[in-house]
C-alpha atoms as a PDB file:
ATOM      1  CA  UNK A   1      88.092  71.753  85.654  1.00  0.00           C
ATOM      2  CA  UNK A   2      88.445  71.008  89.246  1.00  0.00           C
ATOM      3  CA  UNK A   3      90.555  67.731  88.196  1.00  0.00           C
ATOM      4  CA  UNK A   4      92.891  70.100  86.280  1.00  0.00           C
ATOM      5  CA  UNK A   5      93.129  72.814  89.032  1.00  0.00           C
ATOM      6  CA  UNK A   6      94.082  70.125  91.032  1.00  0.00           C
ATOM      7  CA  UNK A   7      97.033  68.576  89.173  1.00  0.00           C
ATOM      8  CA  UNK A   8      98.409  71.642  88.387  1.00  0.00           C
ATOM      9  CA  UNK A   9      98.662  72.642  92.355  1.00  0.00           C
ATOM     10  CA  UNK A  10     100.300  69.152  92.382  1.00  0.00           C
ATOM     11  CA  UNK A  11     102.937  69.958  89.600  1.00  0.00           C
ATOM     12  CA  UNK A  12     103.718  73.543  90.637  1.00  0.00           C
ATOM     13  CA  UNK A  13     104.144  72.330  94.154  1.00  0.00           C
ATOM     14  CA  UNK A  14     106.623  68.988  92.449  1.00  0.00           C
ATOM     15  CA  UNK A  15     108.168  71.538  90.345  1.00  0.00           C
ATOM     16  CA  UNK A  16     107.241  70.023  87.548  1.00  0.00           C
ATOM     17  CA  UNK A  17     108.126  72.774  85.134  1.00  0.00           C
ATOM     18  CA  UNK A  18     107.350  71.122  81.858  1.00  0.00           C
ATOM     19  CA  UNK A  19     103.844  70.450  83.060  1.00  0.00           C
ATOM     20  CA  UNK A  20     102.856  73.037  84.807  1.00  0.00           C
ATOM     21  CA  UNK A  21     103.438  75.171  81.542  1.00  0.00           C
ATOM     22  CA  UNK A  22     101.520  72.719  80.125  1.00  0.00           C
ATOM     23  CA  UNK A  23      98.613  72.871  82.320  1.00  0.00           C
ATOM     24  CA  UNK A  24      99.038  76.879  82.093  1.00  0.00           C
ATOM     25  CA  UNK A  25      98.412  77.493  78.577  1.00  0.00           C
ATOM     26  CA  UNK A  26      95.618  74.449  78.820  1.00  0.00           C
ATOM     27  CA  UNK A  27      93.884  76.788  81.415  1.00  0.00           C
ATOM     28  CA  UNK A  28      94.324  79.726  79.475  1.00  0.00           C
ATOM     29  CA  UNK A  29      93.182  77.938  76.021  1.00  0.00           C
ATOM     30  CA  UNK A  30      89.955  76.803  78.167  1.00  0.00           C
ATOM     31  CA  UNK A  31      89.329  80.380  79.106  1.00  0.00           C
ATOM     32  CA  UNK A  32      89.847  80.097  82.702  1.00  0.00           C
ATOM     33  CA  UNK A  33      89.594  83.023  84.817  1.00  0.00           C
ATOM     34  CA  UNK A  34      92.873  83.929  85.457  1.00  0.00           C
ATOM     35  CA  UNK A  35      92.441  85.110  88.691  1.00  0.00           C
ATOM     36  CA  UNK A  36      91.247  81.310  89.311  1.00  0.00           C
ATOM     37  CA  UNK A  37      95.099  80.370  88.477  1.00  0.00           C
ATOM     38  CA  UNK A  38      96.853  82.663  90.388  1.00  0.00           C
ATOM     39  CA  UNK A  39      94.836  81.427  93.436  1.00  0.00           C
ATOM     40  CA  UNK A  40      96.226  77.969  92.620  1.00  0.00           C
ATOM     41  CA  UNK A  41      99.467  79.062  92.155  1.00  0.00           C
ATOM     42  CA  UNK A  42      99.287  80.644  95.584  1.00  0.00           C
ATOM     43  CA  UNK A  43      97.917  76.981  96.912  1.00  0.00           C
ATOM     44  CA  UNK A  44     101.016  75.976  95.317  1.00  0.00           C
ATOM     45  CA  UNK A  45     103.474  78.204  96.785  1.00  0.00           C
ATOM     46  CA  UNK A  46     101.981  77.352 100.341  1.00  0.00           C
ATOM     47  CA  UNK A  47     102.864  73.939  99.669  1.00  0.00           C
ATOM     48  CA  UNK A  48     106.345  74.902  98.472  1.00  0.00           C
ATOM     49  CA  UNK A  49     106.799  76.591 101.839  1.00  0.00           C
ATOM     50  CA  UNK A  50     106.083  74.354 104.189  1.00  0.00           C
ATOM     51  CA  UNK A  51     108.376  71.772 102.513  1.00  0.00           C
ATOM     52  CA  UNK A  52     111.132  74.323 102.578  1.00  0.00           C
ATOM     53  CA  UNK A  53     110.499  74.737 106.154  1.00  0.00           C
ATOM     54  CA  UNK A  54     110.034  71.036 106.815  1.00  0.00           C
ATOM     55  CA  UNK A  55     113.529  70.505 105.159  1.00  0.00           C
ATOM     56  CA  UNK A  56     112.543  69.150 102.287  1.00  0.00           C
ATOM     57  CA  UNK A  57     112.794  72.021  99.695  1.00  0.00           C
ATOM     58  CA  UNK A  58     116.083  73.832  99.605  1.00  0.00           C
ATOM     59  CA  UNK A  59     117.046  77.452  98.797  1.00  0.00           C
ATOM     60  CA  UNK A  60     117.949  75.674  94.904  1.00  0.00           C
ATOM     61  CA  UNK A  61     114.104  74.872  94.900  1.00  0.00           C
ATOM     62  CA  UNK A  62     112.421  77.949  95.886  1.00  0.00           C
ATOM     63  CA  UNK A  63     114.893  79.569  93.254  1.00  0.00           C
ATOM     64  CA  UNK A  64     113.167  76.855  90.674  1.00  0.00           C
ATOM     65  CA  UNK A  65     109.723  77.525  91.682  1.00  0.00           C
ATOM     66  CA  UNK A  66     110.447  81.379  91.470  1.00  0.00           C
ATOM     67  CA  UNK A  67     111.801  80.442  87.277  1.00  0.00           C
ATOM     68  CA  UNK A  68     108.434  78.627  86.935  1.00  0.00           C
ATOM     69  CA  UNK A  69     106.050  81.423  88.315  1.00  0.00           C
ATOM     70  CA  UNK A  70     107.830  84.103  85.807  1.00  0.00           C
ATOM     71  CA  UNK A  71     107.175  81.937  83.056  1.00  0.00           C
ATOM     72  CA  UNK A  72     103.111  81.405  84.427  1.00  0.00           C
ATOM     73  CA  UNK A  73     102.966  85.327  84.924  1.00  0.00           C
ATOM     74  CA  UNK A  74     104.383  85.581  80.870  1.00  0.00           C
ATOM     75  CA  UNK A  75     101.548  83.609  80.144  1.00  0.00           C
ATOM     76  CA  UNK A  76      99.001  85.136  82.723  1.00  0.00           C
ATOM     77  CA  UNK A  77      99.361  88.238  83.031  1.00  0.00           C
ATOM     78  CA  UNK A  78      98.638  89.724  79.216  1.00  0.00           C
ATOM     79  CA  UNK A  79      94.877  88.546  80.487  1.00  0.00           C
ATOM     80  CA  UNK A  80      94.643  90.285  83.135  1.00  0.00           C
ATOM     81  CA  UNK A  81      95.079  93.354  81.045  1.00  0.00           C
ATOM     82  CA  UNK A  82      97.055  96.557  81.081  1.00  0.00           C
ATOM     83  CA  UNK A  83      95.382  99.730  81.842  1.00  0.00           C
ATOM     84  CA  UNK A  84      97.534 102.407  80.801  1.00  0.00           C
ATOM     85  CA  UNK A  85      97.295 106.146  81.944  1.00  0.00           C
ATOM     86  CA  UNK A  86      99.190 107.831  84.483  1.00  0.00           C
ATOM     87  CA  UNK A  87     100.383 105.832  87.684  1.00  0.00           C
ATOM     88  CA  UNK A  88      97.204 105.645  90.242  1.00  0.00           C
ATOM     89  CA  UNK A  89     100.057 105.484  93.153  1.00  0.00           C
ATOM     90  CA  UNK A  90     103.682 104.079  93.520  1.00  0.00           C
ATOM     91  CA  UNK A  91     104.336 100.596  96.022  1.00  0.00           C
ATOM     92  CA  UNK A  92     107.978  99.699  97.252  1.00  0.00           C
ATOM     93  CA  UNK A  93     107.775  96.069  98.081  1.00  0.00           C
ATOM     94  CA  UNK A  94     110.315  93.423  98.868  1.00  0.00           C
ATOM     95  CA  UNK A  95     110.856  90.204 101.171  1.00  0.00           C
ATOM     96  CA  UNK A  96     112.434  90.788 104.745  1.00  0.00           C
ATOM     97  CA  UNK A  97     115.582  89.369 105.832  1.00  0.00           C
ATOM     98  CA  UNK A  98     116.289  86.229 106.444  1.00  0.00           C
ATOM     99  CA  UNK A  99     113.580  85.172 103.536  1.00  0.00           C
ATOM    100  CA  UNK A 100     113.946  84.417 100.107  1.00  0.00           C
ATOM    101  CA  UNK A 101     110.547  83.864  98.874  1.00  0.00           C
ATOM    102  CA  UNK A 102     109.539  85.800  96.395  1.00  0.00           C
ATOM    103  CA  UNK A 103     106.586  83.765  94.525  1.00  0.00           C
ATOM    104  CA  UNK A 104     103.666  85.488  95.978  1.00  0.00           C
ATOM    105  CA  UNK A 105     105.567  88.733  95.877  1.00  0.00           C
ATOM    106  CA  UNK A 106     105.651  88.548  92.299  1.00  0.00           C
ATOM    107  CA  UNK A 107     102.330  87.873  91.967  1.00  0.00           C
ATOM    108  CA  UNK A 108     101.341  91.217  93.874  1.00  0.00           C
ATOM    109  CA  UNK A 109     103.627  93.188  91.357  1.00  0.00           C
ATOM    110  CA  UNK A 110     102.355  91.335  88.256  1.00  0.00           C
ATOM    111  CA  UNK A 111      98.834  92.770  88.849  1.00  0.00           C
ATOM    112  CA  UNK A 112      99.611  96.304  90.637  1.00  0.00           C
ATOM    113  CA  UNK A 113     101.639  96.777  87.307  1.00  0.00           C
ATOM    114  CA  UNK A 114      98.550  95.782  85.127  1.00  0.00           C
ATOM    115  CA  UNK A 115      96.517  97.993  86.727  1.00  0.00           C
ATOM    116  CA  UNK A 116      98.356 100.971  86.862  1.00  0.00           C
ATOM    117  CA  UNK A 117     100.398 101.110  89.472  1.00  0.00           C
ATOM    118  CA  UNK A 118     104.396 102.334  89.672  1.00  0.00           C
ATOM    119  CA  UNK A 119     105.747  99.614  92.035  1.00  0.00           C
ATOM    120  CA  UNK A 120     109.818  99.105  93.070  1.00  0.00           C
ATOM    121  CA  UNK A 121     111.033  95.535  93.479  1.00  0.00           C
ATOM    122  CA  UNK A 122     113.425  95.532  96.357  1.00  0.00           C
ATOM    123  CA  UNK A 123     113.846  91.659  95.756  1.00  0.00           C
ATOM    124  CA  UNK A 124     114.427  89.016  98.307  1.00  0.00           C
ATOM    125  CA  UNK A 125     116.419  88.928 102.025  1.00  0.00           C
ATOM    126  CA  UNK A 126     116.403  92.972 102.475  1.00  0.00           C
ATOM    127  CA  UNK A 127     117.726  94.096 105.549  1.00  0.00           C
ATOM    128  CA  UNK A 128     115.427  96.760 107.131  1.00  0.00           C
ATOM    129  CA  UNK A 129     117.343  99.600 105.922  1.00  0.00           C
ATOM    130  CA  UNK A 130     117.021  98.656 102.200  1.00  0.00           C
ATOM    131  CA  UNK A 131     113.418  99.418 102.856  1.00  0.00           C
ATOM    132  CA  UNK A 132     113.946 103.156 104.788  1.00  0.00           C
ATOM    133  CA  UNK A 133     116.211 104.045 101.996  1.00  0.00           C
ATOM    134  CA  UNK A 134     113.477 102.937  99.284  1.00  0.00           C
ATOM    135  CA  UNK A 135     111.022 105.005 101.104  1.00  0.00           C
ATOM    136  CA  UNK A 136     113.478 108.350 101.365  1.00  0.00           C
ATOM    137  CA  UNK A 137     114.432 107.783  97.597  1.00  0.00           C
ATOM    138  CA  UNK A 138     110.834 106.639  96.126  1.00  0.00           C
ATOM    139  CA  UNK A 139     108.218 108.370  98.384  1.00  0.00           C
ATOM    140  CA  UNK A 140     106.236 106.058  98.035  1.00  0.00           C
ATOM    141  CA  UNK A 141     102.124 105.768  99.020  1.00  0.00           C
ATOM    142  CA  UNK A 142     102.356 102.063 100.570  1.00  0.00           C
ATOM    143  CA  UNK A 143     105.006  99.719 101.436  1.00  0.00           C
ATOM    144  CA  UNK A 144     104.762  95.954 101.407  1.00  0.00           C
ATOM    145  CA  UNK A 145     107.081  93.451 103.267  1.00  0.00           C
ATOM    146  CA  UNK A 146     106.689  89.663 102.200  1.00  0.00           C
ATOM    147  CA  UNK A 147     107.652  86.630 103.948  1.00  0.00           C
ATOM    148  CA  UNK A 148     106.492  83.574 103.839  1.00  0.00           C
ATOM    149  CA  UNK A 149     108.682  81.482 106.796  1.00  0.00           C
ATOM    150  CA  UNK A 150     107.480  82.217 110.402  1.00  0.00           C
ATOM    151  CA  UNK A 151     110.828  83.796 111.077  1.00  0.00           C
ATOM    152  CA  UNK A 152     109.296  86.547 108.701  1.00  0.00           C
ATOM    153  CA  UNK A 153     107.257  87.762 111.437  1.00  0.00           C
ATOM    154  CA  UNK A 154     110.221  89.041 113.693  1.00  0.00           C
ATOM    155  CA  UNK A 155     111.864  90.399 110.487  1.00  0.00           C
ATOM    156  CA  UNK A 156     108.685  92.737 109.571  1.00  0.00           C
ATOM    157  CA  UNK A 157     108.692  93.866 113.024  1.00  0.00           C
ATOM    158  CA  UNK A 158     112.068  95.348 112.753  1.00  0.00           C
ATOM    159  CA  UNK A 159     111.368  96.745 109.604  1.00  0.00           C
ATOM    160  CA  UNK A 160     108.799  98.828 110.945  1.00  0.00           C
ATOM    161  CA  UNK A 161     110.746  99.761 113.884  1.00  0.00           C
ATOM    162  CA  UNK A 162     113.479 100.724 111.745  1.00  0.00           C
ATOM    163  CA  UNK A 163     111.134 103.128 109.364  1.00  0.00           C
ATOM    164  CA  UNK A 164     109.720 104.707 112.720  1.00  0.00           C
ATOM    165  CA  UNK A 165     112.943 105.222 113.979  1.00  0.00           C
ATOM    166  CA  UNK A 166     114.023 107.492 110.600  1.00  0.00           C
ATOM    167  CA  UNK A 167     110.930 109.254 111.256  1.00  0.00           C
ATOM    168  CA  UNK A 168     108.944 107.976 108.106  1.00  0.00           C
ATOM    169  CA  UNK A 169     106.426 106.137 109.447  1.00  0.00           C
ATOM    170  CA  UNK A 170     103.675 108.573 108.982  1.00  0.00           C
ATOM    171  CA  UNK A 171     104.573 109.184 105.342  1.00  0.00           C
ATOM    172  CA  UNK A 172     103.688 105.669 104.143  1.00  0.00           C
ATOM    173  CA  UNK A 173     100.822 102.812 104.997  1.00  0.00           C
ATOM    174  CA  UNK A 174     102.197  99.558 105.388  1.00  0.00           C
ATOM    175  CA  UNK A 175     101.442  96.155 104.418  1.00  0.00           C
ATOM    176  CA  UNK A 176     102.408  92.779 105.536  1.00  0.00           C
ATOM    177  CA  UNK A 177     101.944  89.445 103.330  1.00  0.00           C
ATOM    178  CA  UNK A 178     102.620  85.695 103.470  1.00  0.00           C
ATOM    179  CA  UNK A 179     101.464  82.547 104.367  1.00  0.00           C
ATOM    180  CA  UNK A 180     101.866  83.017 108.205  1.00  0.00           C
ATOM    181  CA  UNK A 181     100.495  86.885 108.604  1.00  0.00           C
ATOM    182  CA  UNK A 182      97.271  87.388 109.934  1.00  0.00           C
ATOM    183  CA  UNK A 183      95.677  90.256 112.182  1.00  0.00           C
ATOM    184  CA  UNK A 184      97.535  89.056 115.577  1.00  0.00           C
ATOM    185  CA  UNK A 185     100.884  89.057 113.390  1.00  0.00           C
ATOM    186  CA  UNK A 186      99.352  92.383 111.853  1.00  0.00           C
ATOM    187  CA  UNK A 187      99.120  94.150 115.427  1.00  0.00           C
ATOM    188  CA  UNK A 188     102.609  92.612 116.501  1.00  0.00           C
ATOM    189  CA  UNK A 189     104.537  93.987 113.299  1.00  0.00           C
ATOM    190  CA  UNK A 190     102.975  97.352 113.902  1.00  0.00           C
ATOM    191  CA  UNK A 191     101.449  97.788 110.133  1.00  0.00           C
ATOM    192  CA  UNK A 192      98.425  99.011 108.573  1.00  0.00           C
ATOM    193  CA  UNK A 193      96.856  96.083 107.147  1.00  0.00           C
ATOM    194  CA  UNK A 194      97.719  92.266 106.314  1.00  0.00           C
ATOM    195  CA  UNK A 195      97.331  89.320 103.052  1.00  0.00           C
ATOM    196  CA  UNK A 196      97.831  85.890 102.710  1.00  0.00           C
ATOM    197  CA  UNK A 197      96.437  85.844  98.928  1.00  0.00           C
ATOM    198  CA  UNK A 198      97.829  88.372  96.374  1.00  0.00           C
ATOM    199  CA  UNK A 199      94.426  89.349  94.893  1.00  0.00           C
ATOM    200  CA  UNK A 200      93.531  90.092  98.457  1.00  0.00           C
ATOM    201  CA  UNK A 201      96.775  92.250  98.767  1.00  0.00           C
ATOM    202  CA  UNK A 202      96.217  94.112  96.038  1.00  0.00           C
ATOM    203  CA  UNK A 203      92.655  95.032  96.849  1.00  0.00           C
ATOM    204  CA  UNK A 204      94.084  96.066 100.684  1.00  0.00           C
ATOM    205  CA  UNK A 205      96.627  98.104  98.690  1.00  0.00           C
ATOM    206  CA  UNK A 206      94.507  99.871  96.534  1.00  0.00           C
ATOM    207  CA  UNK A 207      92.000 100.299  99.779  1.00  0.00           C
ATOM    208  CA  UNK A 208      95.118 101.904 102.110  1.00  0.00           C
ATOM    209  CA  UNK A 209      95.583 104.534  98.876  1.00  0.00           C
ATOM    210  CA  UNK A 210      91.996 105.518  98.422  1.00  0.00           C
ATOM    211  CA  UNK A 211      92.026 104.078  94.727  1.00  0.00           C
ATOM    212  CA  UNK A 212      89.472 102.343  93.557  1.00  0.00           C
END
């Protein structure tokens, strides 16, 4: 299983739709763990990044990669199951300005939706005040700004800044994820918690809500 893991990083990261599909459904057939292919993907996606940032990926590519991922999720995310009920608690997420990644983004919605959770898509490159207006029109428990560039960083900071300065900072937690956040980039933003793997997010999520 390793060997497959392994080429399908490879493919994802070539965008190599027809076979990563392939591999997908393989994976899925074998009765993989899904959660074990969503961490790939996210392997993948970190590849995908730095060759964007490198200059070797363009905006047409991360576009391609983001076509691929919706069709793994189609495939994925039935197994992860969907546990109906009422909402457990309502996200607003989106990517900060200046960043059009929204692989691992997607991956964080896929599996807050399939367990219960109301969450907003803001999409990609959202200026800080896309993200107070979401909060004054949605109310909601937790708010998550993705990046995955470096540039990200400075982005998230004003975002925060620009939610404290409307006064709604202590109506929401909020969450920062992407390949370069961590707990120094964490304390610079000014948020509540940080996640570099979507599984990990959503756990941190559910954590800053009380939910189980």
């Amino acid at each position: 299983m390793a060997d497959v893991r392994e080429e399908f990083v490879n493919a994802l990261a070539d965008l190599d739709e027809a076979k990563t599909i392939e591999l997908t459904k393989k994976r899925v057939e074998a009765g993989e763990d899904p959660f074990a292919i969503l961490e790939d993907v996210r392997k993948a996606t970190d590849i995908i990044g730095k060759r964007f940032e490198e200059g070797r990926y363009f905006v047409s590519d991360l576009i391609m990669a983001g076509e691929i991922l919706k069709q793994i999720m189609d495939i994925v995310k039935p197994l992860i199951g969907e546990k109906a009920g009422e909402a457990k608690g309502k996200v607003v997420i989106g990517t900060v300005e200046g960043d059009v990644h929204d692989i691992g983004k997607n991956i964080v919605i896929a599996l807050l939706e399939a367990e219960g959770f109301e969450v907003v898509d803001l999409g990609v490159d959202q200026p800080p005040e896309a993200f107070v207006n979401a909060i004054k029109e949605h109310n909601p428990d937790v708010v998550g700004l993705s990046g995955l560039l470096t540039e990200a960083i400075e982005s998230m900071k004003k975002t925060v800044e620009a939610i404290k300065e409307a006064g709604l900072r202590d109506r929401v937690k909020i969450i920062i994820g992407g390949g370069r956040t961590d707990e120094e980039a964490k304390e610079y933003v000014g948020a509540d918690d940080w996640a570099d793997d979507a599984a990990v997010g959503v756990r941190k999520i559910k954590a800053l809500m009380g939910v189980e």
